[in-house]
N, C-alpha and C. Protein backbone atom coordinates (compact mmCIF):
# COMPACT_ATOMS: atom_id res chain seq x y z
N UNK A 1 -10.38 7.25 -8.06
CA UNK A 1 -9.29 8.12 -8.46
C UNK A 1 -9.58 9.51 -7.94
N UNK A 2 -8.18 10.24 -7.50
CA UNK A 2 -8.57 11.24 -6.83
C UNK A 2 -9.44 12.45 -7.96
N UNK A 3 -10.22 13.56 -7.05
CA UNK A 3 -10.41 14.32 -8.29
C UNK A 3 -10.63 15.65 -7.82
N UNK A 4 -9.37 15.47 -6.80
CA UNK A 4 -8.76 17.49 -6.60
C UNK A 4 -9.24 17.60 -4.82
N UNK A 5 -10.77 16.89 -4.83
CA UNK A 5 -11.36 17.34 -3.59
C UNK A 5 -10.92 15.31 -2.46
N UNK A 6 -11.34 14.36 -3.76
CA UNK A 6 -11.24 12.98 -2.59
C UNK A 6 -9.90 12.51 -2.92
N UNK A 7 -9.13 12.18 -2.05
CA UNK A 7 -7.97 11.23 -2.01
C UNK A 7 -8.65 9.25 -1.46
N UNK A 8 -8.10 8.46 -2.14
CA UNK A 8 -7.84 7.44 -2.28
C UNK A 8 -6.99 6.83 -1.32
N UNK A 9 -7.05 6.38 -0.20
CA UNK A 9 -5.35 6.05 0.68
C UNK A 9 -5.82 4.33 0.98
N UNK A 10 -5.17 3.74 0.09
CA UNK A 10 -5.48 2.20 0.64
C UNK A 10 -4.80 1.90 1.49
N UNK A 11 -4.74 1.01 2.38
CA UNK A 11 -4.14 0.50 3.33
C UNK A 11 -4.34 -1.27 3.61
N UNK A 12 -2.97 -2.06 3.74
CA UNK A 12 -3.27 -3.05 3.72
C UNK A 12 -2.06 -3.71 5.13
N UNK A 13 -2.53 -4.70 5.62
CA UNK A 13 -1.97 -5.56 6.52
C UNK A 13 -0.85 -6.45 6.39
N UNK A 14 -1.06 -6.76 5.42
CA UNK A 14 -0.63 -8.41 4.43
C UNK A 14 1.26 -8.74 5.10
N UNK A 15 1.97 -7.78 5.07
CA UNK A 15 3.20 -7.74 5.20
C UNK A 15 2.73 -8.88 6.60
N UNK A 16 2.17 -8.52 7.87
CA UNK A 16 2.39 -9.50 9.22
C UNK A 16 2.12 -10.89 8.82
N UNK A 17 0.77 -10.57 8.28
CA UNK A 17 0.13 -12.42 7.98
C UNK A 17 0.65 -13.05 6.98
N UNK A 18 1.13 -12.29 5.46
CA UNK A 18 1.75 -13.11 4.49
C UNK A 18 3.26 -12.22 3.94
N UNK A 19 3.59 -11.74 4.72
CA UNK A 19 5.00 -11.25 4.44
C UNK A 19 5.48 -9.98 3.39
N UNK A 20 6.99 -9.75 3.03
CA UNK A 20 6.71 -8.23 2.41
C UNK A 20 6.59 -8.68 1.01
N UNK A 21 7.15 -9.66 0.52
CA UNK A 21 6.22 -9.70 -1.04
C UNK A 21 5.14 -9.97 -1.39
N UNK A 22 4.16 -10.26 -0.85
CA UNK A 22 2.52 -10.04 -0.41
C UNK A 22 2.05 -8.30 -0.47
N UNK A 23 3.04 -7.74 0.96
CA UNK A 23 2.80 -6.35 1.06
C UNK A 23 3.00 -5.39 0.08
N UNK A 24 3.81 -6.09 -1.06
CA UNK A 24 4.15 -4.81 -2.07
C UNK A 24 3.57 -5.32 -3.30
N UNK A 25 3.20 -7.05 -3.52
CA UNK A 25 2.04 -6.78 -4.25
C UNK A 25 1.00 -6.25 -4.67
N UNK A 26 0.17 -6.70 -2.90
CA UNK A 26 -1.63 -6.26 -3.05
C UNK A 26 -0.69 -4.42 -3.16
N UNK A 27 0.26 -3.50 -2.76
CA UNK A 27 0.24 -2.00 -2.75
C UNK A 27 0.13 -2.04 -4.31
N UNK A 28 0.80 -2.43 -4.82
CA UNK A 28 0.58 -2.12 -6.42
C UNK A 28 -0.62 -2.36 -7.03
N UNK A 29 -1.15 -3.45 -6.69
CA UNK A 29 -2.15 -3.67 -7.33
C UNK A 29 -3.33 -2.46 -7.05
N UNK A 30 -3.05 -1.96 -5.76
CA UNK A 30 -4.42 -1.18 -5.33
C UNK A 30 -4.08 0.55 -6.03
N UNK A 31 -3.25 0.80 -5.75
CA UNK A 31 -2.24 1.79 -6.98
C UNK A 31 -2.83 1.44 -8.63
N UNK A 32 -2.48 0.26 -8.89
CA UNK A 32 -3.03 0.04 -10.69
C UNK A 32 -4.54 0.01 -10.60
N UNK A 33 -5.29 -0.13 -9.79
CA UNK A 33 -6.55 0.26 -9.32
C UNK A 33 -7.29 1.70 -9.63
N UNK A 34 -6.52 2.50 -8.81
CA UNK A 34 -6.52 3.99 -8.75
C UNK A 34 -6.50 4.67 -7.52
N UNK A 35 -5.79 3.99 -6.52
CA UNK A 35 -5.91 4.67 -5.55
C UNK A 35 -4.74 5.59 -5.30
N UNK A 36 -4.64 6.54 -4.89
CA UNK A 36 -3.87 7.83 -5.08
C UNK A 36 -2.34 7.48 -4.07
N UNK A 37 -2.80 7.02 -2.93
CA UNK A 37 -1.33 6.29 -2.24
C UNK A 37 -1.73 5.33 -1.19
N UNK A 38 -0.67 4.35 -0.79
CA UNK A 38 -0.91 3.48 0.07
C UNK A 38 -0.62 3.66 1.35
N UNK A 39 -1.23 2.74 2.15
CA UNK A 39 -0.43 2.66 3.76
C UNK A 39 -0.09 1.28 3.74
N UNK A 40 1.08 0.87 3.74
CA UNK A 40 1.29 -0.49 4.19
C UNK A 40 1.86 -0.67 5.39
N UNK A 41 1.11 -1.19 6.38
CA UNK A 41 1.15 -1.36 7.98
C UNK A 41 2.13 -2.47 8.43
N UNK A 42 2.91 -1.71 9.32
CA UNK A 42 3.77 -3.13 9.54
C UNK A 42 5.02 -3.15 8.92
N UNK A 43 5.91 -1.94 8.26
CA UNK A 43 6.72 -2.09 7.55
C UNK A 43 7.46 -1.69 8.68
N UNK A 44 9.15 -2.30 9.22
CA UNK A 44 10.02 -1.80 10.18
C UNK A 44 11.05 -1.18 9.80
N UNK A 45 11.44 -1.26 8.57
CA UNK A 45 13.00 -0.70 8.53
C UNK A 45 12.60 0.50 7.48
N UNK A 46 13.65 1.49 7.25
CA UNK A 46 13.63 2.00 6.34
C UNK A 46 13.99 1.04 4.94
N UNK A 47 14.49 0.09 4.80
CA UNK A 47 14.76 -0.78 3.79
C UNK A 47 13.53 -1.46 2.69
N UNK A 48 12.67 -1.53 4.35
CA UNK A 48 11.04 -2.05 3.62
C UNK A 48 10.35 -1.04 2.65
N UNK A 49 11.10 0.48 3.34
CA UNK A 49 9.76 0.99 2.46
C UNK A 49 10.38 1.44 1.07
N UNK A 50 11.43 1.35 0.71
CA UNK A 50 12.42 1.65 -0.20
C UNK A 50 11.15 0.72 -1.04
């Protein structure tokens, strides 16, 4: 968890190999984790990242 000075930025793949409800799973989960924000790679539309 961040604490002013480290940020947290997970980043995950999952959307190519197992698709976007995969990709917005593992993001939440790593979020309910504590990580401060995600990168999810592989997203094309603006629709995905909605």
């Amino acid at each position: 968890v961040s604490d002013g000075e480290f940020i947290i930025c997970a980043r995950t793949d999952a959307k190519g190999v197992y698709g976007l409800d995969e990709c917005i799973n593992r993001s939440k989960k790593y979020i309910d984790a504590g990580a401060d924000m995600i990168f999810p790679e592989g997203l094309d539309t603006a629709e995905e990242f909605k």
